[in-house]
C-alpha atoms as a PDB file:
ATOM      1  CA  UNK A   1      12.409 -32.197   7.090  1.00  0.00           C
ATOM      2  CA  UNK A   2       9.098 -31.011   6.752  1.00  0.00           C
ATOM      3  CA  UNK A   3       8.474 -26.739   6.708  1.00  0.00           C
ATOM      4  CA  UNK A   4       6.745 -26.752  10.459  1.00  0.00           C
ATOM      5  CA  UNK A   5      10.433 -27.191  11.458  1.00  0.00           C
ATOM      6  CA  UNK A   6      11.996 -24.753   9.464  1.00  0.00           C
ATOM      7  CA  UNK A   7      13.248 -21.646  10.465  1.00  0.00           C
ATOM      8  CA  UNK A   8      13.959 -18.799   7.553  1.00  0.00           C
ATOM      9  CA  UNK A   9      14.682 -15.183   7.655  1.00  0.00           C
ATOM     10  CA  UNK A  10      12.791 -12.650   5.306  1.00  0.00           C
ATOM     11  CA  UNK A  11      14.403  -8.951   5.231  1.00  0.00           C
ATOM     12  CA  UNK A  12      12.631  -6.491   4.465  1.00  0.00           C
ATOM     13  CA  UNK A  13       9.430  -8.652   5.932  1.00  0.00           C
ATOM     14  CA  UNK A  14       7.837  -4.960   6.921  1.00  0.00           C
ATOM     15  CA  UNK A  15       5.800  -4.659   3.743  1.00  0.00           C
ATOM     16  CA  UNK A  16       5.537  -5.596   0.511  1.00  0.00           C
ATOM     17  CA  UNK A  17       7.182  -8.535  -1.331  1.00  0.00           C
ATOM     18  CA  UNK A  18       8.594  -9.239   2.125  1.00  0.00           C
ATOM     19  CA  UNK A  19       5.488  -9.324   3.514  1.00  0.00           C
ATOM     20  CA  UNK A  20       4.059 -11.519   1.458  1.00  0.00           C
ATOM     21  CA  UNK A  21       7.520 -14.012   2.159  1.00  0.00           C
ATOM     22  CA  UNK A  22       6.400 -13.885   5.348  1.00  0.00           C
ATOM     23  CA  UNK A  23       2.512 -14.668   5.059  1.00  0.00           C
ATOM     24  CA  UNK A  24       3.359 -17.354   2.499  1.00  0.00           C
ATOM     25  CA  UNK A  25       6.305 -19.235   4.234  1.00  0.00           C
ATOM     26  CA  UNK A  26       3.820 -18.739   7.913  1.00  0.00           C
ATOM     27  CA  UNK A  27       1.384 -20.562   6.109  1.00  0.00           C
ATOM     28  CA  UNK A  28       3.147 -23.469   5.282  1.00  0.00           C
ATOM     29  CA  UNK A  29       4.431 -24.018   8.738  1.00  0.00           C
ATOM     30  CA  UNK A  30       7.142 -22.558   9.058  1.00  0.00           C
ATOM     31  CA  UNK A  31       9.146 -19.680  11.533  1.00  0.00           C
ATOM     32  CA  UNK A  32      10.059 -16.729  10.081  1.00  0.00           C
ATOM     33  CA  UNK A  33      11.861 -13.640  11.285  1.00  0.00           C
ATOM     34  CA  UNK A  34      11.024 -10.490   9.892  1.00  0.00           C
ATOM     35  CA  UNK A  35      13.975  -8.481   9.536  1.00  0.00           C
ATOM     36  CA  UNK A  36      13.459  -4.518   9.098  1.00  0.00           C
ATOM     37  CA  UNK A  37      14.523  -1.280   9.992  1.00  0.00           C
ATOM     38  CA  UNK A  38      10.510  -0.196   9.554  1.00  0.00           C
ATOM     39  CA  UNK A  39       9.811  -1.453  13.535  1.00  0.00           C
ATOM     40  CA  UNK A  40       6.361  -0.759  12.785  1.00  0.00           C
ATOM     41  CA  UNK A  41       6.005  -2.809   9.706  1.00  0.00           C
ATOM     42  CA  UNK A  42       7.779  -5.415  10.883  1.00  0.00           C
ATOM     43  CA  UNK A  43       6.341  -5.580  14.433  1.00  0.00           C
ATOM     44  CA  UNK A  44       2.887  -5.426  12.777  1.00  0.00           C
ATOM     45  CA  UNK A  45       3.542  -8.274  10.274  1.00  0.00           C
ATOM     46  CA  UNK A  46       4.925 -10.284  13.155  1.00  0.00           C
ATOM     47  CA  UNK A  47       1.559  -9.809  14.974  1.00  0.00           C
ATOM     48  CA  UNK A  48      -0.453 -10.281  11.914  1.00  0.00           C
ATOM     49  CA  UNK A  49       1.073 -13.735  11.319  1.00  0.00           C
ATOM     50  CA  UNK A  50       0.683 -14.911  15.199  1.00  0.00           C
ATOM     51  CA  UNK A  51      -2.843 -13.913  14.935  1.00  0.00           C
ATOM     52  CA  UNK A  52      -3.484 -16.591  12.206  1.00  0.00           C
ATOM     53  CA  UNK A  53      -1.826 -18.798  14.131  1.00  0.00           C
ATOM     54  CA  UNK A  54       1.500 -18.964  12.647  1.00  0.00           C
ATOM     55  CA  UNK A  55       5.170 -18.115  14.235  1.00  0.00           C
ATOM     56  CA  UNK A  56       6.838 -14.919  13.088  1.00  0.00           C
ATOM     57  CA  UNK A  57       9.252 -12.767  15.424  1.00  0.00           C
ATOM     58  CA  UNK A  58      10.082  -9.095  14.434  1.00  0.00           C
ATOM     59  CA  UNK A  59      14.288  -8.054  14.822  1.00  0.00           C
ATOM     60  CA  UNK A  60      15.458  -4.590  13.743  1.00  0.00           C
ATOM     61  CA  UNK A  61      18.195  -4.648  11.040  1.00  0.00           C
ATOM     62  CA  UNK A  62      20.031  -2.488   9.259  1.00  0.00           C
ATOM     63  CA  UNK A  63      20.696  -4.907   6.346  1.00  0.00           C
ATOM     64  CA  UNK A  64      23.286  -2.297   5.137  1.00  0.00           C
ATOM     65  CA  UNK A  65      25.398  -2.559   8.685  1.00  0.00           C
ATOM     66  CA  UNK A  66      27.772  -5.275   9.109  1.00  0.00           C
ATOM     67  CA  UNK A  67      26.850  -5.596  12.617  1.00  0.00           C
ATOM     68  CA  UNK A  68      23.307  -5.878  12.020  1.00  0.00           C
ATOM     69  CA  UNK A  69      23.348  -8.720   9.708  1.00  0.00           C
ATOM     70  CA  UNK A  70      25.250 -10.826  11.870  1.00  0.00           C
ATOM     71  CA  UNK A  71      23.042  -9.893  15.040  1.00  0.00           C
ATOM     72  CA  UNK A  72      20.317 -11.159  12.819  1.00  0.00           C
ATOM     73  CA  UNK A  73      21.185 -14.340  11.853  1.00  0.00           C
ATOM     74  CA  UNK A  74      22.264 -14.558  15.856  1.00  0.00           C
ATOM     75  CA  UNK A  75      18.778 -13.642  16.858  1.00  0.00           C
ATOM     76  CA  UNK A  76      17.445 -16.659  14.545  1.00  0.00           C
ATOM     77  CA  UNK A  77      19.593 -19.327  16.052  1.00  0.00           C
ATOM     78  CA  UNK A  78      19.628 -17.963  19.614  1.00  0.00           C
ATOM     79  CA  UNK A  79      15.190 -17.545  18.896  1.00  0.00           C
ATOM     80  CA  UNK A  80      14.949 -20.928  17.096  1.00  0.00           C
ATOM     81  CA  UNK A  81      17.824 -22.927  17.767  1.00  0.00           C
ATOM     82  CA  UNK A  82      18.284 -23.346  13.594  1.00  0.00           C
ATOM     83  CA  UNK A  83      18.214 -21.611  10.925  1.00  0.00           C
ATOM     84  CA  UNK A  84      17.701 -23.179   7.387  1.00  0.00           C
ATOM     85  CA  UNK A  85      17.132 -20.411   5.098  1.00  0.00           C
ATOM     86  CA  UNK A  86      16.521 -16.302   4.084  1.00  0.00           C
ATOM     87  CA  UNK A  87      15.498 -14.175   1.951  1.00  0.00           C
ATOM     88  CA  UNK A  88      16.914 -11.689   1.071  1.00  0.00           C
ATOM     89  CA  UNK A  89      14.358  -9.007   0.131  1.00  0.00           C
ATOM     90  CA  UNK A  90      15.122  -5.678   1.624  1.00  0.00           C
ATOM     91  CA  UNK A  91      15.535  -2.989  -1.138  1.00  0.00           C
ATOM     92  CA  UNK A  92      14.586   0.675  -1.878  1.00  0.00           C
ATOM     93  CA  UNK A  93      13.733   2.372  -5.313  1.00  0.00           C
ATOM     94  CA  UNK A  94      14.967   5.146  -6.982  1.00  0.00           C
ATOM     95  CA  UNK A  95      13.960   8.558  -7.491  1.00  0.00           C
ATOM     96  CA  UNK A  96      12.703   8.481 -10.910  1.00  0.00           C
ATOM     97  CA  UNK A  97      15.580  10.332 -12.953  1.00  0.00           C
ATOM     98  CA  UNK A  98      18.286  10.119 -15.492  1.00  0.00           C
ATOM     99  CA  UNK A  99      21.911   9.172 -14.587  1.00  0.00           C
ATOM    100  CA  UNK A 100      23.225  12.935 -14.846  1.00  0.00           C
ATOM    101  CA  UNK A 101      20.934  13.963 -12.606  1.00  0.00           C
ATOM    102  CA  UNK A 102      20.686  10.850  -9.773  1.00  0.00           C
ATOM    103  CA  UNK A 103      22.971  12.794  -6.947  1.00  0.00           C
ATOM    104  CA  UNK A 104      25.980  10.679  -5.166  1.00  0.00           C
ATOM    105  CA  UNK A 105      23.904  10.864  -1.982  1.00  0.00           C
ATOM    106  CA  UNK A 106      21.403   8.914  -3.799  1.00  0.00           C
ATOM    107  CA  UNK A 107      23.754   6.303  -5.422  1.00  0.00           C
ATOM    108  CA  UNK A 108      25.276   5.614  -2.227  1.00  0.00           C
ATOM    109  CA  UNK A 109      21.784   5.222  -0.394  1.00  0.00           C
ATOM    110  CA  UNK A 110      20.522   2.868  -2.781  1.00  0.00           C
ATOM    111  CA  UNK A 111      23.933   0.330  -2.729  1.00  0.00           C
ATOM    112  CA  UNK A 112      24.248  -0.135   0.437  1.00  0.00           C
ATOM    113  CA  UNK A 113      20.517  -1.409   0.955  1.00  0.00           C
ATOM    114  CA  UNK A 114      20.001  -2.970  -2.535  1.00  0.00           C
ATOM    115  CA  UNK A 115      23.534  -4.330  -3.276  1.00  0.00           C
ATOM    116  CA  UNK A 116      26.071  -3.914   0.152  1.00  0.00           C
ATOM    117  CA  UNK A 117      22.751  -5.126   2.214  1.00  0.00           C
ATOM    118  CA  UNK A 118      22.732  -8.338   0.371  1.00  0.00           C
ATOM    119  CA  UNK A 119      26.351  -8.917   0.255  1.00  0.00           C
ATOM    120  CA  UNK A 120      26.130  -8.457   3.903  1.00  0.00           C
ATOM    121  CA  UNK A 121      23.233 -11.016   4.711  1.00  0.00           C
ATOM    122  CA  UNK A 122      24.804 -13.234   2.806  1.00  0.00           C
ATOM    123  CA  UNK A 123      28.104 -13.167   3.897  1.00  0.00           C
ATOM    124  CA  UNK A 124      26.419 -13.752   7.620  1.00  0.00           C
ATOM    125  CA  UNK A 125      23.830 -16.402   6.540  1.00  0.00           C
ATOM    126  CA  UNK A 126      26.458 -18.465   4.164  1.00  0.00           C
ATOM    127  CA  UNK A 127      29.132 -18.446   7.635  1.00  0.00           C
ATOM    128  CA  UNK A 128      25.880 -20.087   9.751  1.00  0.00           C
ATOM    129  CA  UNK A 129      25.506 -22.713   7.144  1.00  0.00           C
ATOM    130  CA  UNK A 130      28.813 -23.462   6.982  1.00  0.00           C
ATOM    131  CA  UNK A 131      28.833 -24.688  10.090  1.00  0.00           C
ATOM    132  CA  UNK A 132      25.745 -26.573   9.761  1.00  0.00           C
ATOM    133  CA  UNK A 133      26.173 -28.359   6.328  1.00  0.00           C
ATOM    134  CA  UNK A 134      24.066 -26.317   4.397  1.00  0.00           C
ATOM    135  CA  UNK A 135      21.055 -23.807   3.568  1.00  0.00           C
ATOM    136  CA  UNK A 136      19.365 -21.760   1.311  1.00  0.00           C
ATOM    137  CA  UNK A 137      19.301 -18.198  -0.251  1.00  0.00           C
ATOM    138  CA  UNK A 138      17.199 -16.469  -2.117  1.00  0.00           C
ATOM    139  CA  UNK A 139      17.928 -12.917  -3.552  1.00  0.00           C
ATOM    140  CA  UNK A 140      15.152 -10.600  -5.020  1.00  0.00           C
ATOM    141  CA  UNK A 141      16.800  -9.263  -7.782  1.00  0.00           C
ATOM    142  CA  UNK A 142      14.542  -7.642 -10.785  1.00  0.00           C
ATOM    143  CA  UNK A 143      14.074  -7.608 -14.887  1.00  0.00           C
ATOM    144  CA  UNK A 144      15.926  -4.671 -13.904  1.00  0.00           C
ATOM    145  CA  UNK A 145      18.872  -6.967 -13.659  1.00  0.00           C
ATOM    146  CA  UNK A 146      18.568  -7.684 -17.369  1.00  0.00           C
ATOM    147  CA  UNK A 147      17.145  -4.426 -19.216  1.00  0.00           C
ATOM    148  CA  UNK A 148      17.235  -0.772 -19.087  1.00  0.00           C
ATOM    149  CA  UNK A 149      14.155   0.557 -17.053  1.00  0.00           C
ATOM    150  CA  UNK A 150      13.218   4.112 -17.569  1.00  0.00           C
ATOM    151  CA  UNK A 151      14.998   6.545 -15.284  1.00  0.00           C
ATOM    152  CA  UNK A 152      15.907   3.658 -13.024  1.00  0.00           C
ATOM    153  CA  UNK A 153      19.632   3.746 -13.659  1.00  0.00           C
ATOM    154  CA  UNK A 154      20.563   3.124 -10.163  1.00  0.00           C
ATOM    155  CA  UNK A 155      18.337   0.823  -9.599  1.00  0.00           C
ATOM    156  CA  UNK A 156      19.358  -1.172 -12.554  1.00  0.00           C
ATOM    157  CA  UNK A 157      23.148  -1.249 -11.598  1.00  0.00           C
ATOM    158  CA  UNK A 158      22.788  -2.227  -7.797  1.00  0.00           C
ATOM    159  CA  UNK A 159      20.219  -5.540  -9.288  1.00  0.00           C
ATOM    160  CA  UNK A 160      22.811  -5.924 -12.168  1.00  0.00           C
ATOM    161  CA  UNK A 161      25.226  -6.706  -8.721  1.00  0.00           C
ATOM    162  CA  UNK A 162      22.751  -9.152  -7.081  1.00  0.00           C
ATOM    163  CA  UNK A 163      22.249 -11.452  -9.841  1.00  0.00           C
ATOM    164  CA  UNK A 164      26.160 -11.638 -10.308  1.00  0.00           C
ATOM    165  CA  UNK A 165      26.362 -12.043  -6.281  1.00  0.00           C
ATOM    166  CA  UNK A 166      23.681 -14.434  -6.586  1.00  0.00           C
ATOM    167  CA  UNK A 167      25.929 -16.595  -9.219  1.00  0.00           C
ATOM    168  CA  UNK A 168      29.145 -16.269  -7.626  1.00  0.00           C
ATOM    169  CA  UNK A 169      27.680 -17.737  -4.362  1.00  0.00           C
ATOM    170  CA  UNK A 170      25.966 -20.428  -5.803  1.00  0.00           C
ATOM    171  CA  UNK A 171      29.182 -22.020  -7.457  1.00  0.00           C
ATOM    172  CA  UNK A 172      31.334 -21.391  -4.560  1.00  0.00           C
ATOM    173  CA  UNK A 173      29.250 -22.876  -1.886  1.00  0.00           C
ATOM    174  CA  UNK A 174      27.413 -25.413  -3.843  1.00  0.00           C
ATOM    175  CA  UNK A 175      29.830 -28.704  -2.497  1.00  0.00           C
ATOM    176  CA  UNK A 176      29.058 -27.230   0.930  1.00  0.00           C
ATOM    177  CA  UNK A 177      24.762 -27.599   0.361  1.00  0.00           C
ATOM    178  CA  UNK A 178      23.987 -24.006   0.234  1.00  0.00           C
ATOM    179  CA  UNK A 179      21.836 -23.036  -2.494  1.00  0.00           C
ATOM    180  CA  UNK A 180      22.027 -19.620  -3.682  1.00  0.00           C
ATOM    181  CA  UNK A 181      18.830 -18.474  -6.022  1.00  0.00           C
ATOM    182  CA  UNK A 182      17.309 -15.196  -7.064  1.00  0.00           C
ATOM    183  CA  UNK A 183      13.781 -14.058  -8.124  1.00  0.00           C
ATOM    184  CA  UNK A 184      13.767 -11.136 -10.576  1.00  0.00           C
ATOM    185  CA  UNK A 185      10.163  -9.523 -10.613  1.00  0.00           C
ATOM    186  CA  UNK A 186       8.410  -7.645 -13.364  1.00  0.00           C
ATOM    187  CA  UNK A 187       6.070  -4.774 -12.267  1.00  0.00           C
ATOM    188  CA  UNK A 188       5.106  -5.484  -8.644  1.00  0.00           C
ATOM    189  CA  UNK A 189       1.837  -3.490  -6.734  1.00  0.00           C
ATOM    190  CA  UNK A 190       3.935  -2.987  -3.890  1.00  0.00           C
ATOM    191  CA  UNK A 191       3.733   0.295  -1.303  1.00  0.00           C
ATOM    192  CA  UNK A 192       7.062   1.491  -2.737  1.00  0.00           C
ATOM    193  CA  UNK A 193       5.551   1.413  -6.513  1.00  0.00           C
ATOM    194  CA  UNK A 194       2.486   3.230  -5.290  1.00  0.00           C
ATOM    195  CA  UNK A 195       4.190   5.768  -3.467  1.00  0.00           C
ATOM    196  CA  UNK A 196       5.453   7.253  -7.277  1.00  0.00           C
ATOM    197  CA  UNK A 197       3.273   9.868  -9.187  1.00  0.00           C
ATOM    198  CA  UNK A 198       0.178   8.787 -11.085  1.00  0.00           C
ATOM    199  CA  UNK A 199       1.451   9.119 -13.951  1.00  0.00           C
ATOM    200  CA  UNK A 200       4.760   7.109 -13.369  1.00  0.00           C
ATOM    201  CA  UNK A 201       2.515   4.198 -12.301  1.00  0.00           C
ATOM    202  CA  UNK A 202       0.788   4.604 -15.326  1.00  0.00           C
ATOM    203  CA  UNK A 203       4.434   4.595 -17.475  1.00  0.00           C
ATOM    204  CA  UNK A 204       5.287   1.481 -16.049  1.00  0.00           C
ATOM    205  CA  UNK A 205       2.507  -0.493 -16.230  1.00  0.00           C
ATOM    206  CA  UNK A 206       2.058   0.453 -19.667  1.00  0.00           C
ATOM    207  CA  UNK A 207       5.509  -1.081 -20.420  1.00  0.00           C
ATOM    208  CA  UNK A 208       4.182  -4.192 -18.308  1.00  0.00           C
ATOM    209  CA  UNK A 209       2.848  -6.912 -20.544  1.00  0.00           C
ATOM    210  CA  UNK A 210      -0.800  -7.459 -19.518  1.00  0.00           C
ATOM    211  CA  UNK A 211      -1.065  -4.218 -18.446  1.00  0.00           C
ATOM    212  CA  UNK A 212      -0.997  -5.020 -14.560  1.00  0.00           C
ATOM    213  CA  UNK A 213       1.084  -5.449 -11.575  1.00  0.00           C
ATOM    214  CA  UNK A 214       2.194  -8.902  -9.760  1.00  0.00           C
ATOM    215  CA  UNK A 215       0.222  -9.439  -6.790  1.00  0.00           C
ATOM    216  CA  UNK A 216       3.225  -9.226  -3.981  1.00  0.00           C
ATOM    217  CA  UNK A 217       1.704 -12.922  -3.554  1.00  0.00           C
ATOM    218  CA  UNK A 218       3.034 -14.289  -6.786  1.00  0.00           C
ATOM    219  CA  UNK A 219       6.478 -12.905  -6.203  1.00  0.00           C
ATOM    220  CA  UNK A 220       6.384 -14.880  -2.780  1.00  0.00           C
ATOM    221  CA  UNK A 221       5.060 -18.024  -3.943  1.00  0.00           C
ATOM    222  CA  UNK A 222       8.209 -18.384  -6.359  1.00  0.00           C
ATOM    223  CA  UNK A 223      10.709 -17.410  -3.456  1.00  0.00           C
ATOM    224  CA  UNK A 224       8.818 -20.793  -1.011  1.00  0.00           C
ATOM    225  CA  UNK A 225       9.875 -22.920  -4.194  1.00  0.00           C
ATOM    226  CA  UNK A 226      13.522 -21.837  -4.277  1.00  0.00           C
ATOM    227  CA  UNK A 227      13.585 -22.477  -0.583  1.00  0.00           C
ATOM    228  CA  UNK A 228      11.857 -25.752  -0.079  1.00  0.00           C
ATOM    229  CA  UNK A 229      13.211 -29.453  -1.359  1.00  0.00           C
ATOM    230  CA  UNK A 230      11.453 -29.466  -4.562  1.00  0.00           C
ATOM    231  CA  UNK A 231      14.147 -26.890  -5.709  1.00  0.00           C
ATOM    232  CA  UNK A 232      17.206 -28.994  -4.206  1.00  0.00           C
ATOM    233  CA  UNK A 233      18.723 -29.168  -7.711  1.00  0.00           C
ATOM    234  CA  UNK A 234      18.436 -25.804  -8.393  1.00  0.00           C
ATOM    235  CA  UNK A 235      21.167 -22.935  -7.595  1.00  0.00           C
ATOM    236  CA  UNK A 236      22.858 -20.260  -9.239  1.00  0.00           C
ATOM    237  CA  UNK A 237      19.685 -19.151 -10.862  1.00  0.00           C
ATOM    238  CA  UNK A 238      17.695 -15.900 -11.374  1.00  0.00           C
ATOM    239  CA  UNK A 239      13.997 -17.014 -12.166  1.00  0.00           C
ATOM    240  CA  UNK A 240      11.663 -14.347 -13.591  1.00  0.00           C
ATOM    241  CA  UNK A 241       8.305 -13.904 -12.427  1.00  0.00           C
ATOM    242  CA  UNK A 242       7.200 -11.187 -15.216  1.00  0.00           C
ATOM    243  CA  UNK A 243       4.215 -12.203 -17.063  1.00  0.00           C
ATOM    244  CA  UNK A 244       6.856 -12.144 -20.152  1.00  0.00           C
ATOM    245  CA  UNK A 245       8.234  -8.532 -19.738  1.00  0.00           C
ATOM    246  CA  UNK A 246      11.373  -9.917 -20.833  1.00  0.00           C
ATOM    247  CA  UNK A 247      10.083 -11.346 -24.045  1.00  0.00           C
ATOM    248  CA  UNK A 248       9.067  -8.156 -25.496  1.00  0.00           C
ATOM    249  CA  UNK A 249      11.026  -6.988 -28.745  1.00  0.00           C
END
């Protein structure tokens, strides 16, 4: 099957790494449906992507309501009439602070989009492909996943959770075709990375080897490999895309 005739979902499609999911699995032919709760983002990355000429449909989800998810993967099939694989992107950040001082409010905020809200898509997206003989997922998970990151404690736990989702999935649904990946960024330029003080920015990408950010771009390229057929022996892996943050002593 060649990409024109897939159909994937990218949450958290309103901006960012998502965005750039979007863009890069558009150009390549395919459909994609932007899944947000930012209806603006969303609606204008939808718009953005039919005015190059590709196919992109905006839903609202709530990736961290039950409900939503399924509604979502619904809208795809309903839209499409198939759907063949998601990403699943949508995630916020964390206040920058140390554990004692992250409130519950905060902790619980952050789960349920970062950790419950891929749980979620995925238990909605694995029950389609079930019924269809197969599919794939990929999670964006983060070096966070691997190593302490300054005052992101949170942060760190809930992508600690996705790679392990990501690995359970991928062994219990590989005789059934699905393939269950994850992409674990280093430093990315994205609008939730900007949005921190000056000189947080400049903290991080001072512990960032090279000294810059990922283009959202080279996140997304790695996340159209996992999906497409050049990757159909891969699953149950978390590939980093860090310019070798993880190789640092």
């Amino acid at each position: 099957m060649t990409e024109q005739q897939r159909v994937y979902i990218v949450t958290g499609g309103g901006a960012g790494i998502g965005e750039a999911a979007v863009s890069r699995l558009a150009v390549g032919g395919a459909v994609v449906v932007i899944a947000d709760v930012d209806e603006t983002g969303g609606a204008r990355v939808a718009a953005e992507v039919a005015a190059r000429g590709g196919r992109a449909a905006f839903t609202r989800v709530d990736v961290g309501n039950e409900a939503d998810t399924v509604a979502m993967v619904r809208f795809a099939v309903e839209s499409y009439g198939r759907l063949d694989g998601a990403v699943n992107n949508a995630g916020i950040g964390q206040p920058i602070a140390r554990l004692h001082e992250v409130s519950v409010d905060t902790w619980d905020q952050l789960h349920s989009v970062d950790l419950r809200g891929v749980w979620l898509c995925m238990k909605a997206e694995i029950a389609y492909f079930l019924t269809v003989g197969g599919g794939a997922i990929v999670n964006t998970a983060s070096v966070a996943a691997f190593r302490p990151v300054p005052g992101q404690g949170v942060y760190t736990a809930a992508k600690h959770g996705v790679v392990g989702l990501t690995r359970q999935a991928a062994i219990e649904y590989v005789k059934d075709r699905i393939r269950v990946n994850a992409v674990a960024p280093g430093l990315v330029g994205t609008p939730q990375f900007r949005s921190y003080p000056e000189d947080a920015q400049a903290m991080y990408t001072a512990i960032q080897p090279g000294g810059r950010a990922a283009e959202p771009l080279e996140i997304a390229n790695a996340m159209a490999w996992l999906l497409s057929d050049e990757a159909s022996f891969v699953s149950g892996a978390t590939l980093l895309v860090d310019a070798a943050a993880m190789q640092q002593l």
